[in-house]
PDB file of N, CA and C in Angstrom:
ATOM      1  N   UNK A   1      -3.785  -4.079   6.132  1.00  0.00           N
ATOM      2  CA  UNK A   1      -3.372  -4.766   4.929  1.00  0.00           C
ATOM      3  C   UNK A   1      -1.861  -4.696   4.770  1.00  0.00           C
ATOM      4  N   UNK A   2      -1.150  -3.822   5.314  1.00  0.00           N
ATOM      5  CA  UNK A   2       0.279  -3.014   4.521  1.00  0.00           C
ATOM      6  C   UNK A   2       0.718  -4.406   5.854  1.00  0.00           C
ATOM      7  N   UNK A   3       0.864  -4.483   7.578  1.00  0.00           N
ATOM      8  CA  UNK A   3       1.152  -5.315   8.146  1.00  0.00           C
ATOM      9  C   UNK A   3       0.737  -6.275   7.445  1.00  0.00           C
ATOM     10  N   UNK A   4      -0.128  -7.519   6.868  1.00  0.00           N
ATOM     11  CA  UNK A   4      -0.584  -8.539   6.523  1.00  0.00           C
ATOM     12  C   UNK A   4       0.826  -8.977   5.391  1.00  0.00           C
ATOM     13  N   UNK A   5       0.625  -7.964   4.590  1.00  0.00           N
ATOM     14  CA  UNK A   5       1.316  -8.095   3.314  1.00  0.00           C
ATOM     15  C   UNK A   5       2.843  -7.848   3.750  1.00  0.00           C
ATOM     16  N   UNK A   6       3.364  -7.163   5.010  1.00  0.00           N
ATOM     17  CA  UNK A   6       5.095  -7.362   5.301  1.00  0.00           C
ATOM     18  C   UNK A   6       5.084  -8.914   6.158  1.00  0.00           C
ATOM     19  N   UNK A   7       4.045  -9.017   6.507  1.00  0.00           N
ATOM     20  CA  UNK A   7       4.438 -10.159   7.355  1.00  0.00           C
ATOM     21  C   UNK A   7       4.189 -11.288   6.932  1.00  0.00           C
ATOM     22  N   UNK A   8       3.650 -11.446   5.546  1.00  0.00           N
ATOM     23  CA  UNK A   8       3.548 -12.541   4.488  1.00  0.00           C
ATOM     24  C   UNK A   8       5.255 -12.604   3.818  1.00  0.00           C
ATOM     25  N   UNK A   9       5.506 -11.598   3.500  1.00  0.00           N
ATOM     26  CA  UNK A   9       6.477 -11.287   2.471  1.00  0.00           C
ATOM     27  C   UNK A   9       7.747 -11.615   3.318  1.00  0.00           C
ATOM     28  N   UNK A  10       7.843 -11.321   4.430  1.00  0.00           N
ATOM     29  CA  UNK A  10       9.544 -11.185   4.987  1.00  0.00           C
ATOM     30  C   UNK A  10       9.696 -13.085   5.583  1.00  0.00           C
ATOM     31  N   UNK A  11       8.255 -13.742   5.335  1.00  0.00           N
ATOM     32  CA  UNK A  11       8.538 -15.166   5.326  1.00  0.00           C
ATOM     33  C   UNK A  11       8.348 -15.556   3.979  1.00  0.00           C
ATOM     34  N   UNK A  12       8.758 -15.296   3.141  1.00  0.00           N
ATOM     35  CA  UNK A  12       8.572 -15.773   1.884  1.00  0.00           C
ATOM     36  C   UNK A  12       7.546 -16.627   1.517  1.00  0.00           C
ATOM     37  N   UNK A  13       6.185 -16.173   1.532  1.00  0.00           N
ATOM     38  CA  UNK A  13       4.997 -16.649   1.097  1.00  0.00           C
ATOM     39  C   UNK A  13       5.104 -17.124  -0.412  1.00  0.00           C
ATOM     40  N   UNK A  14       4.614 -18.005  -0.529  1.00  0.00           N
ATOM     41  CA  UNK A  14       4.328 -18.094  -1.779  1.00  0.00           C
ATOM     42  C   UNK A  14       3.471 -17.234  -2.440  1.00  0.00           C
ATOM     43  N   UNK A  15       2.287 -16.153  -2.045  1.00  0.00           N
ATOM     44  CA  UNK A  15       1.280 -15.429  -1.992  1.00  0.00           C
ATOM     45  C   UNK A  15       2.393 -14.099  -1.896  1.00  0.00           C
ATOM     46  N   UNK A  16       3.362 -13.373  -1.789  1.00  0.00           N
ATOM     47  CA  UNK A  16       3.757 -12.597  -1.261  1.00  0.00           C
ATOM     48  C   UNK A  16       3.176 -11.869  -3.033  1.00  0.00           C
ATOM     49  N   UNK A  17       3.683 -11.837  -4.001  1.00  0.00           N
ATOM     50  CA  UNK A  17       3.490 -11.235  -4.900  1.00  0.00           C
ATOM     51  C   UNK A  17       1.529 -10.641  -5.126  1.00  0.00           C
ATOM     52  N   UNK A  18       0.954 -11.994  -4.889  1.00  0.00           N
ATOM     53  CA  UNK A  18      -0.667 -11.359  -4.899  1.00  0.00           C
ATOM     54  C   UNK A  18      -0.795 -10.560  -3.605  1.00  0.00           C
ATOM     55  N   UNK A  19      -0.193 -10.601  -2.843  1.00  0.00           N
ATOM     56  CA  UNK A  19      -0.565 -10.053  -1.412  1.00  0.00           C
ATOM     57  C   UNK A  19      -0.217  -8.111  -1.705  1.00  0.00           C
ATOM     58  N   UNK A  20       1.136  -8.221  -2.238  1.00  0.00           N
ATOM     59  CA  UNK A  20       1.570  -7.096  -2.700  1.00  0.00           C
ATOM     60  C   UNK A  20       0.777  -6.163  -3.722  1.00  0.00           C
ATOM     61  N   UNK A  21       0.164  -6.955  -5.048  1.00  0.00           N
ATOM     62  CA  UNK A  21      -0.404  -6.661  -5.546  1.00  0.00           C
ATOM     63  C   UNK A  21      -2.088  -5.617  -5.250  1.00  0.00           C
ATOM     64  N   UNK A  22      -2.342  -6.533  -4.433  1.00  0.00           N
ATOM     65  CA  UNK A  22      -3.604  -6.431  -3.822  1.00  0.00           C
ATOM     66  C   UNK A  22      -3.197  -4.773  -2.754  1.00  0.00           C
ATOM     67  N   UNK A  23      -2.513  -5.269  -1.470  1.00  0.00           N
ATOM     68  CA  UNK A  23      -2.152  -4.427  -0.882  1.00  0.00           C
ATOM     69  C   UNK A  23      -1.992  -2.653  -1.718  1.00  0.00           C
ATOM     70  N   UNK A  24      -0.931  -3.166  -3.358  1.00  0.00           N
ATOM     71  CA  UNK A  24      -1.089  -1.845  -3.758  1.00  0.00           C
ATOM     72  C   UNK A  24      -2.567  -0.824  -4.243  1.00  0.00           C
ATOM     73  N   UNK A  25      -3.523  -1.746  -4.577  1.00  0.00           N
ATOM     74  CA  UNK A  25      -4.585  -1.782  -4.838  1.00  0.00           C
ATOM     75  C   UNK A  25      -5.265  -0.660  -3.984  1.00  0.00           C
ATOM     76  N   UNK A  26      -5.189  -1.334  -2.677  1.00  0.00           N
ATOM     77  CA  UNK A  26      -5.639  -0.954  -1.707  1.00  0.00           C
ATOM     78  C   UNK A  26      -5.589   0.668  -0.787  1.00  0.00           C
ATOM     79  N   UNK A  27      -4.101   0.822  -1.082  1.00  0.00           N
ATOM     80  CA  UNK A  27      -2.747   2.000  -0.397  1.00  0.00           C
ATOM     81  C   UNK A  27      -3.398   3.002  -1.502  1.00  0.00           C
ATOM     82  N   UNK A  28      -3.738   2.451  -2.999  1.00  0.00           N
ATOM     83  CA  UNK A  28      -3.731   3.551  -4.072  1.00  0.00           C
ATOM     84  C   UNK A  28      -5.884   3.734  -3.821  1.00  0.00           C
ATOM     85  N   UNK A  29      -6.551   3.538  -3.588  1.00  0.00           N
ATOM     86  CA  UNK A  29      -7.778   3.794  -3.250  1.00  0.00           C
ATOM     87  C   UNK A  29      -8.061   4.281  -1.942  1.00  0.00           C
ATOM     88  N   UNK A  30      -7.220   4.227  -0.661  1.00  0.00           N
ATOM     89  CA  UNK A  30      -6.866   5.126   0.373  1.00  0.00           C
ATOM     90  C   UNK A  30      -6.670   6.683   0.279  1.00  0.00           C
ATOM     91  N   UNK A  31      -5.649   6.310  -0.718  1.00  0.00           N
ATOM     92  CA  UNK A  31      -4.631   7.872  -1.306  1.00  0.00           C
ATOM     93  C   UNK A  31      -5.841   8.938  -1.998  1.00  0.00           C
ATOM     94  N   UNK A  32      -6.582   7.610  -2.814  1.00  0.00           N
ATOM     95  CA  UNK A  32      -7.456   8.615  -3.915  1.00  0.00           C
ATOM     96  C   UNK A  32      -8.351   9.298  -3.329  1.00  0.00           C
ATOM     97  N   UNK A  33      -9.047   8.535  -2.080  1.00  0.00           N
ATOM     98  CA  UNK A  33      -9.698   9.001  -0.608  1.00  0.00           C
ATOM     99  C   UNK A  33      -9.330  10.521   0.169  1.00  0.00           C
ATOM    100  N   UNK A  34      -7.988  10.147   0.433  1.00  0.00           N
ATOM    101  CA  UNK A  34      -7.326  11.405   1.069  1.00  0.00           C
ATOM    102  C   UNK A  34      -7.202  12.736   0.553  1.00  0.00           C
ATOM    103  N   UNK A  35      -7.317  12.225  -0.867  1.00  0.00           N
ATOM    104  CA  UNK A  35      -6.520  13.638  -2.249  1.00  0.00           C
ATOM    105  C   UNK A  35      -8.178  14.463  -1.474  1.00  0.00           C
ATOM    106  N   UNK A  36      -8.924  14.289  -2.124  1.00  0.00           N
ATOM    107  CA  UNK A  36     -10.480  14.718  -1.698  1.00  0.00           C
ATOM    108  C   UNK A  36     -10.112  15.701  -0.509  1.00  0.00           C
ATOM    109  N   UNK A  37      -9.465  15.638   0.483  1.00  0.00           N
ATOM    110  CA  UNK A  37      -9.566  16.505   1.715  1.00  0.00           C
ATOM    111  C   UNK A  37      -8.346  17.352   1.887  1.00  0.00           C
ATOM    112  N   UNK A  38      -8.491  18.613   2.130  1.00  0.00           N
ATOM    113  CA  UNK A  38      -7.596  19.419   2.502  1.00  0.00           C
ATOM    114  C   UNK A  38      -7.237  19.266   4.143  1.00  0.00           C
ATOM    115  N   UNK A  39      -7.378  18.212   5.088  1.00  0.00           N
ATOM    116  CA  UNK A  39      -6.431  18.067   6.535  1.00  0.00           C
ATOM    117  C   UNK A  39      -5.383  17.840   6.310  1.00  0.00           C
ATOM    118  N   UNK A  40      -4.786  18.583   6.763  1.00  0.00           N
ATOM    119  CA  UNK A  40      -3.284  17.977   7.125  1.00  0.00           C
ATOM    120  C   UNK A  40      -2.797  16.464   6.762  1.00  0.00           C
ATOM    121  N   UNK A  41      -3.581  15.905   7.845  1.00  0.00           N
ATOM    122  CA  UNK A  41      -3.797  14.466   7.945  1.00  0.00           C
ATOM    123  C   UNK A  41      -3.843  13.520   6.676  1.00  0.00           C
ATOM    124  N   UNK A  42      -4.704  13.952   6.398  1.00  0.00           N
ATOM    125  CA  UNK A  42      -4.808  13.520   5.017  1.00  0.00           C
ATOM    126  C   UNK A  42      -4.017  13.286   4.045  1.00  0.00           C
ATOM    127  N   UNK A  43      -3.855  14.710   3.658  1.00  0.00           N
ATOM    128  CA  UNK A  43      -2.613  14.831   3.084  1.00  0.00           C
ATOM    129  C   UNK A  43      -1.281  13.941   3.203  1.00  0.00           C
ATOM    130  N   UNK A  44      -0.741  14.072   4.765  1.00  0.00           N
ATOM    131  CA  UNK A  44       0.210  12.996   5.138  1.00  0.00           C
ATOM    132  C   UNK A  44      -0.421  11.412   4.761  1.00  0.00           C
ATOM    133  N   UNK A  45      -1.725  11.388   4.878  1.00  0.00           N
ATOM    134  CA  UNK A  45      -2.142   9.711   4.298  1.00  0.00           C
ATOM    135  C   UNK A  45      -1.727   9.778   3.489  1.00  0.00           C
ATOM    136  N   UNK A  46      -2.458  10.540   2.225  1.00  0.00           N
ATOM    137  CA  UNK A  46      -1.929   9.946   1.031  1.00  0.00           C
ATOM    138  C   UNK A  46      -0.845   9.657   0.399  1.00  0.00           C
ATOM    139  N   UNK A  47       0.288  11.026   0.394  1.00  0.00           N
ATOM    140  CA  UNK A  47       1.582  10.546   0.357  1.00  0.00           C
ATOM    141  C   UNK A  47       2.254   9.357   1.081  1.00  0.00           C
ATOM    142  N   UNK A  48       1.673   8.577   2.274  1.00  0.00           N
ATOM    143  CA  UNK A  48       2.292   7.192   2.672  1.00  0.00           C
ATOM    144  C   UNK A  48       1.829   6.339   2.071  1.00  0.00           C
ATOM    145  N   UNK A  49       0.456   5.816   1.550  1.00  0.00           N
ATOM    146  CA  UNK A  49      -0.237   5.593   0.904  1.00  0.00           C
ATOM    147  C   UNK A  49       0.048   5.010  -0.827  1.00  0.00           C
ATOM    148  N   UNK A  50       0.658   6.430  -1.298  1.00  0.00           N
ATOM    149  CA  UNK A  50       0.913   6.322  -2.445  1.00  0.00           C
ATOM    150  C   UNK A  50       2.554   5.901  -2.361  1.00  0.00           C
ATOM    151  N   UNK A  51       3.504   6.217  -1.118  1.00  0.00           N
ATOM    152  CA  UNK A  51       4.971   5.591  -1.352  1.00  0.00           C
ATOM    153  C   UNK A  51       4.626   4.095  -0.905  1.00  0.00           C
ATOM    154  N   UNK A  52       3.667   3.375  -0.518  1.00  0.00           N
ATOM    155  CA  UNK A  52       3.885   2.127   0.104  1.00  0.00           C
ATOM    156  C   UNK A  52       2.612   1.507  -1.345  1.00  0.00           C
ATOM    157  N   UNK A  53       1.618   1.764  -2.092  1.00  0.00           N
ATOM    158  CA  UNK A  53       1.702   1.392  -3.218  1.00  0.00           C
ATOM    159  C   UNK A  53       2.953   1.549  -3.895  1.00  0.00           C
ATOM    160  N   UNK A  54       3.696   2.553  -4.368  1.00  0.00           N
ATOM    161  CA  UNK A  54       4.648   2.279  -4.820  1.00  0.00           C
ATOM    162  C   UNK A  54       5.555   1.024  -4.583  1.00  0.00           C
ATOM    163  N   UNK A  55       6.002   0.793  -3.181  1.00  0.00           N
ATOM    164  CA  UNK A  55       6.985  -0.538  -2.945  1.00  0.00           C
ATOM    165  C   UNK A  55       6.044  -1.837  -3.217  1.00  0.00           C
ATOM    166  N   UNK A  56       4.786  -1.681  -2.712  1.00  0.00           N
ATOM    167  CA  UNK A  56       4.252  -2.869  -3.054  1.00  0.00           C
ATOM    168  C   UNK A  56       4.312  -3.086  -4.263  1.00  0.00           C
ATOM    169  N   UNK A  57       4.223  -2.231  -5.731  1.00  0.00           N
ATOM    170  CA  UNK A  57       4.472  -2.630  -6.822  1.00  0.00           C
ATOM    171  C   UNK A  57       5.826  -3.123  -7.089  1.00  0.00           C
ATOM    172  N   UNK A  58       6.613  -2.395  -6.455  1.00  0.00           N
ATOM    173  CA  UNK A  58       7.991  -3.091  -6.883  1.00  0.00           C
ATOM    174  C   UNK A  58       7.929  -4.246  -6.435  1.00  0.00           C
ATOM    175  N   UNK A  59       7.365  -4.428  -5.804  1.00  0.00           N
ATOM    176  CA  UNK A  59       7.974  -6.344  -4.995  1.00  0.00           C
ATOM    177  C   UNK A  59       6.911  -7.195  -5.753  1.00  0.00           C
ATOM    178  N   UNK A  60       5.866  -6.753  -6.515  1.00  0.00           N
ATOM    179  CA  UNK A  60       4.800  -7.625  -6.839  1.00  0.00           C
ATOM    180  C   UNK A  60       5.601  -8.284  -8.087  1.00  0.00           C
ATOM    181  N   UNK A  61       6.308  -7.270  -8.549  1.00  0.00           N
ATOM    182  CA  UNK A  61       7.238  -7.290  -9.849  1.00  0.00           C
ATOM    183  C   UNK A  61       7.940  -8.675 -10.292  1.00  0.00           C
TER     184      UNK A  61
END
């Protein structure tokens, strides 16, 4: 989704804002996924997860 939504956006989609939107949607129900597990791994998901919802909100903006 996170590729779909840069490679909509850096051609100026008209969709780039729902794409973003959605995408954050998505990054933040991943994250909420990851919180649940103590791996390592995980952990590192969610924090990318939750900084790339973050940008996707800014750009949905």
């Amino acid at each position: 989704m996170c590729w779909l939504c840069a490679s909509l956006c850096s051609r100026d989609s008209q969709f780039c804002g729902d794409i973003c939107k959605l995408c954050a949607t998505i990054c933040n129900a991943c994250a909420d996924e990851c919180s649940k597990h103590e791996a390592e791994q995980c952990k590192r998901c969610e924090e990318a997860c939750r900084r790339c919802a973050e940008a996707c909100q800014a750009m949905a903006a």
